[in-house]
Structures are given as C-alpha cells and as structure tokens.
C-alpha atoms as a PDB file:
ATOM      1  CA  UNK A   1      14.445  -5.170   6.503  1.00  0.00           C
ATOM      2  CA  UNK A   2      14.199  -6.870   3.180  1.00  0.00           C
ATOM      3  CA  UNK A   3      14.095  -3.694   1.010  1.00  0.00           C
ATOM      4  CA  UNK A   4      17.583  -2.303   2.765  1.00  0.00           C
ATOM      5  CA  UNK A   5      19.003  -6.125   2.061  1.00  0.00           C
ATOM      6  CA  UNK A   6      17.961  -6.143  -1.693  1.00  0.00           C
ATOM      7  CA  UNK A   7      19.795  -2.451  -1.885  1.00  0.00           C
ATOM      8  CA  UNK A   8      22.999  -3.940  -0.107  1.00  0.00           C
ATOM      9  CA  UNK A   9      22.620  -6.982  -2.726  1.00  0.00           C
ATOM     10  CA  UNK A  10      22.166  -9.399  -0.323  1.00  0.00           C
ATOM     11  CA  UNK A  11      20.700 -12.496  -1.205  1.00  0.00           C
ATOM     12  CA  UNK A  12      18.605 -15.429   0.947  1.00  0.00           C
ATOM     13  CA  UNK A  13      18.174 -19.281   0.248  1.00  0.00           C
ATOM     14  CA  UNK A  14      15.155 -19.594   2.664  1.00  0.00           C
ATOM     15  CA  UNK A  15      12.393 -21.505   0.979  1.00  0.00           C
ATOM     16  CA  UNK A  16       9.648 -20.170   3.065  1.00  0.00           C
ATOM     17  CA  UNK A  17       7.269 -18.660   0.604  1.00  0.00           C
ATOM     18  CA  UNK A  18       5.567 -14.787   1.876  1.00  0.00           C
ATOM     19  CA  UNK A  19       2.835 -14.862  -1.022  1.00  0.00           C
ATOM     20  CA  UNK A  20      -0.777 -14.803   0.796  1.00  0.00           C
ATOM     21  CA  UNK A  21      -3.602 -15.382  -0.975  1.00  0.00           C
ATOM     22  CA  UNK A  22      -6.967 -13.379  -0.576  1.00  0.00           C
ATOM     23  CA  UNK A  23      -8.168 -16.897   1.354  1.00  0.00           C
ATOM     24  CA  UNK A  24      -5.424 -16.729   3.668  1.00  0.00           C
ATOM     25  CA  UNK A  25      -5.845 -13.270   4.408  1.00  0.00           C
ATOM     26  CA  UNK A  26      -9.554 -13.919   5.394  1.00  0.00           C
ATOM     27  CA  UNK A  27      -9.159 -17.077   7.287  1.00  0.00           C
ATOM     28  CA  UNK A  28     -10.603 -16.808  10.831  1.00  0.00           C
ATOM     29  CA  UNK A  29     -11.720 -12.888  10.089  1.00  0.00           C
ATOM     30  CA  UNK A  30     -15.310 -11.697  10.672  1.00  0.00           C
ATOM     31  CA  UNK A  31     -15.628  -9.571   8.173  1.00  0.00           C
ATOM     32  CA  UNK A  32     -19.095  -8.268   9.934  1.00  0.00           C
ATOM     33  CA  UNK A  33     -16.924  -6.309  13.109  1.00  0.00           C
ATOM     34  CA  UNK A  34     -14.801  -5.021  10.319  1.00  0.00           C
ATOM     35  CA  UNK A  35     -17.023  -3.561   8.502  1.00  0.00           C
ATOM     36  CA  UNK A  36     -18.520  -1.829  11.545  1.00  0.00           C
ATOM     37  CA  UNK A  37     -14.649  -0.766  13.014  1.00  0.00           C
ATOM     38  CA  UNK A  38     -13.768   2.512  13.313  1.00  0.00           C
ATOM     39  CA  UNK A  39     -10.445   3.213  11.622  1.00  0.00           C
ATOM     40  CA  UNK A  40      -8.202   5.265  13.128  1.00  0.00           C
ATOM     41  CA  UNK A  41      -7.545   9.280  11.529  1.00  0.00           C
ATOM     42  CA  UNK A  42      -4.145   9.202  10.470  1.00  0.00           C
ATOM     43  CA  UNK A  43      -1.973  11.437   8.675  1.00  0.00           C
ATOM     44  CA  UNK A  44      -0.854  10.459   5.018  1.00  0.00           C
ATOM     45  CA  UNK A  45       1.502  11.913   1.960  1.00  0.00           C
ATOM     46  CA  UNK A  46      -0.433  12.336  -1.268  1.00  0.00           C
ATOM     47  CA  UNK A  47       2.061  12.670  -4.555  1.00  0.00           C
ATOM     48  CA  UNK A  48       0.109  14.526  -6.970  1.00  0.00           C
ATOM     49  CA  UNK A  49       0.796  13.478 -10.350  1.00  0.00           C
ATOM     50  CA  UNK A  50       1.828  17.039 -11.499  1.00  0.00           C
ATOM     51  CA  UNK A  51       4.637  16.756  -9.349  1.00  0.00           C
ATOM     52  CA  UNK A  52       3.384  18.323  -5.751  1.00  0.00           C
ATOM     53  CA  UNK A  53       3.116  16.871  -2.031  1.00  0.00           C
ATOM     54  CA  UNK A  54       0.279  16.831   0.039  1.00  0.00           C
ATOM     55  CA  UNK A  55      -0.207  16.203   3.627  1.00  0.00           C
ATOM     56  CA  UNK A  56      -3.391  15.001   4.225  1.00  0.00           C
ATOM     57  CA  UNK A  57      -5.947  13.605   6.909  1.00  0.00           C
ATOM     58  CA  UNK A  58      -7.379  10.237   6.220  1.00  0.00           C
ATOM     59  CA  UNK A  59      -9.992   8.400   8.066  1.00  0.00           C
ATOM     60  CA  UNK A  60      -9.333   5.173   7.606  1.00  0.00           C
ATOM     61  CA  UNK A  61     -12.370   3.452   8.849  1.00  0.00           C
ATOM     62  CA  UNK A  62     -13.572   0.984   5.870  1.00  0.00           C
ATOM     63  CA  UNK A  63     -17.158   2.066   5.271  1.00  0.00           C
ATOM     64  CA  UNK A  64     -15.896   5.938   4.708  1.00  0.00           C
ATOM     65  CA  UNK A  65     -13.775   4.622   1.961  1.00  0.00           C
ATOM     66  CA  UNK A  66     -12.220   8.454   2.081  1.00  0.00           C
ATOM     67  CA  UNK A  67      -8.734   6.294   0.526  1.00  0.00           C
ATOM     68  CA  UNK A  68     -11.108   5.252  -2.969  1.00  0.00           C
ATOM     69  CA  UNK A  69     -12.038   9.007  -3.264  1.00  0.00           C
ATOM     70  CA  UNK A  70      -8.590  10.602  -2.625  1.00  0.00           C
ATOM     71  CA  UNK A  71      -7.688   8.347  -5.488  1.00  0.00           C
ATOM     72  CA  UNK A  72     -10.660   8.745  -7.620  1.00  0.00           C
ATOM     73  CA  UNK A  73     -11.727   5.194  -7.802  1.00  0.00           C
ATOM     74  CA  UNK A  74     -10.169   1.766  -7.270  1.00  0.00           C
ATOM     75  CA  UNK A  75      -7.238   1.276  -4.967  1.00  0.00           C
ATOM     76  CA  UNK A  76      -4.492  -0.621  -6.276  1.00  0.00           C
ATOM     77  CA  UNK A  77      -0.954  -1.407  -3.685  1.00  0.00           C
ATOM     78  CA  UNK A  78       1.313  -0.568  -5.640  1.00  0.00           C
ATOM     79  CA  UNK A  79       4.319  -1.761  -2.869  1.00  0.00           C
ATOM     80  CA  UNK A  80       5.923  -0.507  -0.177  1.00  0.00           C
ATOM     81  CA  UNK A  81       9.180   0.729   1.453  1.00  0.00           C
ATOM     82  CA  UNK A  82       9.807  -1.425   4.288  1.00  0.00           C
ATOM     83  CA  UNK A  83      12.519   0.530   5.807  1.00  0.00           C
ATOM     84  CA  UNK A  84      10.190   3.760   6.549  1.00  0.00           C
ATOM     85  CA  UNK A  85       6.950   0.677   7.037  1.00  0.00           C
ATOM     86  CA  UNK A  86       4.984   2.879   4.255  1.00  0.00           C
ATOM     87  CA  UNK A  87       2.743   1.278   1.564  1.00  0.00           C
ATOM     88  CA  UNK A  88       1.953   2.621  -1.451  1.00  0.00           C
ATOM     89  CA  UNK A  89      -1.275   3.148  -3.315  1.00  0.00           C
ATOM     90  CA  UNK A  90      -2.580   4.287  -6.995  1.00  0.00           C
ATOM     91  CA  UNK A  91      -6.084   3.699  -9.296  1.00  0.00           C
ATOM     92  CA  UNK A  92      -5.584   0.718 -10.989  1.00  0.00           C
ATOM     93  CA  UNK A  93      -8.057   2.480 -13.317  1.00  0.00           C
ATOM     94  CA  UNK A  94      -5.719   5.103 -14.229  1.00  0.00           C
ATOM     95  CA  UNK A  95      -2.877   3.084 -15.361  1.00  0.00           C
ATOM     96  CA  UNK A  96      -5.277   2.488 -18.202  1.00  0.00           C
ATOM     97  CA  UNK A  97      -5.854   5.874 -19.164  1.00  0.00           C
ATOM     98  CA  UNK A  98      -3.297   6.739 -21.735  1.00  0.00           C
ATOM     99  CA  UNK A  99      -5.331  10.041 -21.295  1.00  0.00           C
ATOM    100  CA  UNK A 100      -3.314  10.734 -18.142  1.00  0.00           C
ATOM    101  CA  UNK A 101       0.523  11.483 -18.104  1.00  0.00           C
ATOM    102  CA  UNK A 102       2.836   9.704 -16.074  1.00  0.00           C
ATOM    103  CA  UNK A 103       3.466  10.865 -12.393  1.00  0.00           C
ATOM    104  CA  UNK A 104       6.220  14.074 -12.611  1.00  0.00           C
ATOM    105  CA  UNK A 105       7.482  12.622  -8.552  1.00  0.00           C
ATOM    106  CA  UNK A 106      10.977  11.097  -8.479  1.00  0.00           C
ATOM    107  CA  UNK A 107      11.049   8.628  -6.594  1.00  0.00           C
ATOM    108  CA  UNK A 108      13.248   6.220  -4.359  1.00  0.00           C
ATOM    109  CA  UNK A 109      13.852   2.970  -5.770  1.00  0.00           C
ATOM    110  CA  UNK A 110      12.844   0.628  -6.590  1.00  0.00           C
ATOM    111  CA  UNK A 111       9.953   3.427  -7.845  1.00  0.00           C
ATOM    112  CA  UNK A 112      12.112   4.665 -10.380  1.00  0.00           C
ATOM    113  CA  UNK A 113      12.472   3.854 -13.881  1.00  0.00           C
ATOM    114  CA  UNK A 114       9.817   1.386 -15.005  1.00  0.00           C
ATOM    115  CA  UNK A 115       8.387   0.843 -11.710  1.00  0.00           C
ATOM    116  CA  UNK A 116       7.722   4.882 -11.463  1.00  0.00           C
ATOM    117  CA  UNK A 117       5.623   4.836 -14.347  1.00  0.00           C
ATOM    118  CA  UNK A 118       2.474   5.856 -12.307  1.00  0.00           C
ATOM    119  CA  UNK A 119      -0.404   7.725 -13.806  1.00  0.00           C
ATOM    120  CA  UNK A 120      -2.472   9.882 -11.315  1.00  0.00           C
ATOM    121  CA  UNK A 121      -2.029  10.212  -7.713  1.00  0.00           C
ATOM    122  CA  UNK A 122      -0.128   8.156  -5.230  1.00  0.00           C
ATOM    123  CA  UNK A 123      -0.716   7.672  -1.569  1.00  0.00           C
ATOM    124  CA  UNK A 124       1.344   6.603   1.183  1.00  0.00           C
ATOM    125  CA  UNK A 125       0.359   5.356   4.213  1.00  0.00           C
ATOM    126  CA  UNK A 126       2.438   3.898   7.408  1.00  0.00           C
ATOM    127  CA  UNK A 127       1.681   0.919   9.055  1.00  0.00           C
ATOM    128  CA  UNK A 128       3.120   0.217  12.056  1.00  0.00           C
ATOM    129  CA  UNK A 129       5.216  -3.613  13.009  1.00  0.00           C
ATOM    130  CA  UNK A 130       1.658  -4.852  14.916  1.00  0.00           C
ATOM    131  CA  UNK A 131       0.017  -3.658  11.536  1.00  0.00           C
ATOM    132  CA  UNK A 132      -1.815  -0.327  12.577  1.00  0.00           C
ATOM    133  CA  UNK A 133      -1.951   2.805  10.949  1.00  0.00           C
ATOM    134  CA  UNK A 134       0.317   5.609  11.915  1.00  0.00           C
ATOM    135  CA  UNK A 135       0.596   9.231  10.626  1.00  0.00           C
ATOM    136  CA  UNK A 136       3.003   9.805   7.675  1.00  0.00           C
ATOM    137  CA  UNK A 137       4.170  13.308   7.130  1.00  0.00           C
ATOM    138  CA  UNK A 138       5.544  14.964   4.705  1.00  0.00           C
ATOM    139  CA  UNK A 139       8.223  15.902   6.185  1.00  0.00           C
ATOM    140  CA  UNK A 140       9.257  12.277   7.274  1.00  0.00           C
ATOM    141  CA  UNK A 141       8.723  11.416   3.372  1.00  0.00           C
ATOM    142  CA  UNK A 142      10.770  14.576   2.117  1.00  0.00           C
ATOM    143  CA  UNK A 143      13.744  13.231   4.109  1.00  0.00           C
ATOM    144  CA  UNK A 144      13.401   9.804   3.305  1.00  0.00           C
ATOM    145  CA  UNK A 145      13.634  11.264  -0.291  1.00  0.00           C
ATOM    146  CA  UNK A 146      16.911  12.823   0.311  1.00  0.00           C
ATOM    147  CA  UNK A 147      18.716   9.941   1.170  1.00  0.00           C
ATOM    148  CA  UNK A 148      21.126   8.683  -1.383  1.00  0.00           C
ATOM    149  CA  UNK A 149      20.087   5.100  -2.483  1.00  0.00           C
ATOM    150  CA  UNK A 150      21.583   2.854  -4.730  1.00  0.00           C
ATOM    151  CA  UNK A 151      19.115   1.623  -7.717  1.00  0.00           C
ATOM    152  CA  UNK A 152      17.970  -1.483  -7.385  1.00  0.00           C
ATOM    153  CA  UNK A 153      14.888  -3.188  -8.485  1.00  0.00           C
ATOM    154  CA  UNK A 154      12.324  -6.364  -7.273  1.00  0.00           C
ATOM    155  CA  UNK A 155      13.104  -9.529  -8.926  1.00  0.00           C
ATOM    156  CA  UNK A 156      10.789 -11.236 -11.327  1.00  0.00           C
ATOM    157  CA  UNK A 157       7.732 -12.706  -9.960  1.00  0.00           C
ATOM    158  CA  UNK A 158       9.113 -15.843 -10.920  1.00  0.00           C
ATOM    159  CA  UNK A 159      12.003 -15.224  -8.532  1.00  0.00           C
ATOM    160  CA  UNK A 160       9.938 -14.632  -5.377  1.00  0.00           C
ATOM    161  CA  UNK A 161       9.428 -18.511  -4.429  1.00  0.00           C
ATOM    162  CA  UNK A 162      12.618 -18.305  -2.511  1.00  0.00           C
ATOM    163  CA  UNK A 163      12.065 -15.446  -0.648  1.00  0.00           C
ATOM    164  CA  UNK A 164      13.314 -14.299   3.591  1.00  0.00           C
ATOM    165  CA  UNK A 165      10.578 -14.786   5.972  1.00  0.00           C
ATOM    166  CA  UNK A 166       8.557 -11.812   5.996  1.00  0.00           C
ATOM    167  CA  UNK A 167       9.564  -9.886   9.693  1.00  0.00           C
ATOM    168  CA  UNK A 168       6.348  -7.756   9.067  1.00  0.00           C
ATOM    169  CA  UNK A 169       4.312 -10.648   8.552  1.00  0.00           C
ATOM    170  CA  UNK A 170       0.954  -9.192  11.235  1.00  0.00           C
ATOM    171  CA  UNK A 171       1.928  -5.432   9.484  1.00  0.00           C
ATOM    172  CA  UNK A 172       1.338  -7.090   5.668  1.00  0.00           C
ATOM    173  CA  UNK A 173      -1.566  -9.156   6.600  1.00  0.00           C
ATOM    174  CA  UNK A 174      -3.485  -6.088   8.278  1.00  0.00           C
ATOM    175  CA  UNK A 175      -2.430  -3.989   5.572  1.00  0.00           C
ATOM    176  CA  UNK A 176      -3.903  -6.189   2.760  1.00  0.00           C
ATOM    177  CA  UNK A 177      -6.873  -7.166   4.549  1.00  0.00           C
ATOM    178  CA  UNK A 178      -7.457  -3.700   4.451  1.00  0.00           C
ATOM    179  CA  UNK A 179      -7.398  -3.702   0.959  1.00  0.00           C
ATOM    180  CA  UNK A 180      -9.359  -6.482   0.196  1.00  0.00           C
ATOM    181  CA  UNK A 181     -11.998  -5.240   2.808  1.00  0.00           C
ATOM    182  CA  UNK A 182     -11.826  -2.024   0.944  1.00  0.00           C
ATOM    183  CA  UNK A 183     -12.465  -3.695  -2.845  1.00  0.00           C
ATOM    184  CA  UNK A 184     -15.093  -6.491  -0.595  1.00  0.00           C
ATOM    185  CA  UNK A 185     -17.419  -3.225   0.158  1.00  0.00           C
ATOM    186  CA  UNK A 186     -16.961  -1.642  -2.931  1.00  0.00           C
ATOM    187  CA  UNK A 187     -18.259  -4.465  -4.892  1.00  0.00           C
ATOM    188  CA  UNK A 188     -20.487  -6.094  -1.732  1.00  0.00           C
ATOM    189  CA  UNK A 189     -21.265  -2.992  -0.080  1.00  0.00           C
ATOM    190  CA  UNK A 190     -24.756  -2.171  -0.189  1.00  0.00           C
ATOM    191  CA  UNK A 191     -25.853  -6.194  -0.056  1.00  0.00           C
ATOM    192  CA  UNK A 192     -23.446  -5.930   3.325  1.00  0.00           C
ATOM    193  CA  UNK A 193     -24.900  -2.506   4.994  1.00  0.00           C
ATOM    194  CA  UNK A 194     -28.311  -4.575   4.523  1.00  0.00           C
ATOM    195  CA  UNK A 195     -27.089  -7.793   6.101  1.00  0.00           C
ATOM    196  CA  UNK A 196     -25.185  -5.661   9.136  1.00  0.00           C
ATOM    197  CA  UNK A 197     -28.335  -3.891   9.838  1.00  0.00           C
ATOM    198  CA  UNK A 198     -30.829  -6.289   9.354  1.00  0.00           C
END
C-alpha cells in the first residue's frame, strides 16, 4: 500500500495522476438513489480532543448525517491510513477556532507533528477494498497505535503529479462521494427532500 511504501522510502516514476475532481467523482452517479440509500451501521473510533477514545455506532446512511453531528458541523477528510483502509475525519470549522486547543491524541504518522495539529474531534472510519463501510474498533485502532513506525510525512502538493496508481481506486471514489454527497445535502438538502418526494 502506498502509505507502508512512503514509510519504507520508496519512491515511484509512474505518471498516472490519482487526483479526482468533485466532477469525476459524480460522473454517471444518480445522486437521487443515493440520497434515498440506506447506509450501512458500522462501528467507528472517535478521538476526543481531550485525549480519550470512543467506540461508537454510526449510521451511515446520507440523509441521517449522524457523521456532521458527531463532529459538530462540517466534515472535512482529513486523510487516511491505507494500511489499516481507515479514513480520517475533523470540522473544517474548528480548525478555525483558535478558541479550541489542539487534539491531546498522538498519533501515527504521518498525523504527527504539523499534520496532528487537529482541533476538536476526529473520526475514523474503515472502508473496505470494494469501497464499503466496515466496523472499526477500538481495539483494532489501539494496536495499530502500538506499532513502531518510522516518521515520515506526505510530499508537497506540488509533488503529487507523479504519483503510483491508486490500488484502492473503487474504495477512494466511494469514500469521497460520500463526502461530497454528505456536504451536497447539507447545502442542497431541503431543495432535494422536495424534489425526491415530489
């Protein structure tokens, strides 16, 4: 996986580029059987910003939008860690709040050091290779947290036009479609509900 090659410094040449845009993501998606999808109830680690662990129960099914109010507001991916096929979310609205001290978690890398700098609460959610969700424990996270890694971080943005062809290619897309369907109903969602049921 590409985060346990970046740790053993490997490096690739391949000039396929992995960026998607929010087009991309959308193209050939009907965004109506979304919206009316049940997601599935999965379990999920929330990393309190005072330093605790919670397991909880999250239904992801978009409408519910239970992820927005675990987080208290916007949800922002903040990356993942490929090797354990978790992604990571935070407010974006928080990062703004000077108000708010910094997450007390240590965390693997590359979520250490600058990167760690999170204010408020983080969740982590699995999704599978075929891009569905899967329960996360705590326990699975706690031992992923004991392994020894070396530091490493991403490369500038700049850097990421040469980048490996993304193996979890159907896991990302699903992933961030989520996400975008999830910001698409908060800022659509009422003008959608009366479309879907009209």
């Amino acid at each position: 996986m590409a985060n346990a090659k970046k740790r053993a410094g490997a490096t690739t040449s391949d000039d396929t580029s992995t960026k998607k845009s929010k087009g991309d993501l959308f193209q050939g998606v009907n965004i109506q059987s979304i919206m009316n999808a049940e997601g599935p109830v999965v379990k999920c680690v929330l990393l309190k910003a005072d330093g605790s662990i919670e397991e909880v129960t999250v239904d992801m099914t978009p409408q519910k939008q239970e992820v927005k109010a675990l987080l208290g507001g916007a949800c922002h991916f903040l990356g993942q860690y490929e090797d354990i096929e978790v992604f990571l979310m935070c407010n974006p609205e928080a990062q703004e709040d000077e108000s708010l001290p910094v997450t007390a978690q240590k965390m693997q890398p590359p979520f250490h050091g600058r990167l760690g700098e999170i204010r408020g609460d983080i969740l982590i959610f699995r999704t599978d290779a075929s891009g569905e969700q899967q329960d996360f424990t705590v326990e699975e996270y706690k031992t992923f947290q004991a392994l020894t890694l070396p530091e490493w971080e991403p490369e500038d943005d700049d850097d990421d036009d040469e980048s490996e062809p993304d193996e979890d290619d159907e896991s990302y897309k699903k992933a961030a479609l989520a996400y975008l369907t999830e910001e698409f109903v908060e800022l659509h969602g009422d003008d959608i509900r009366d479309n879907i049921h009209s």
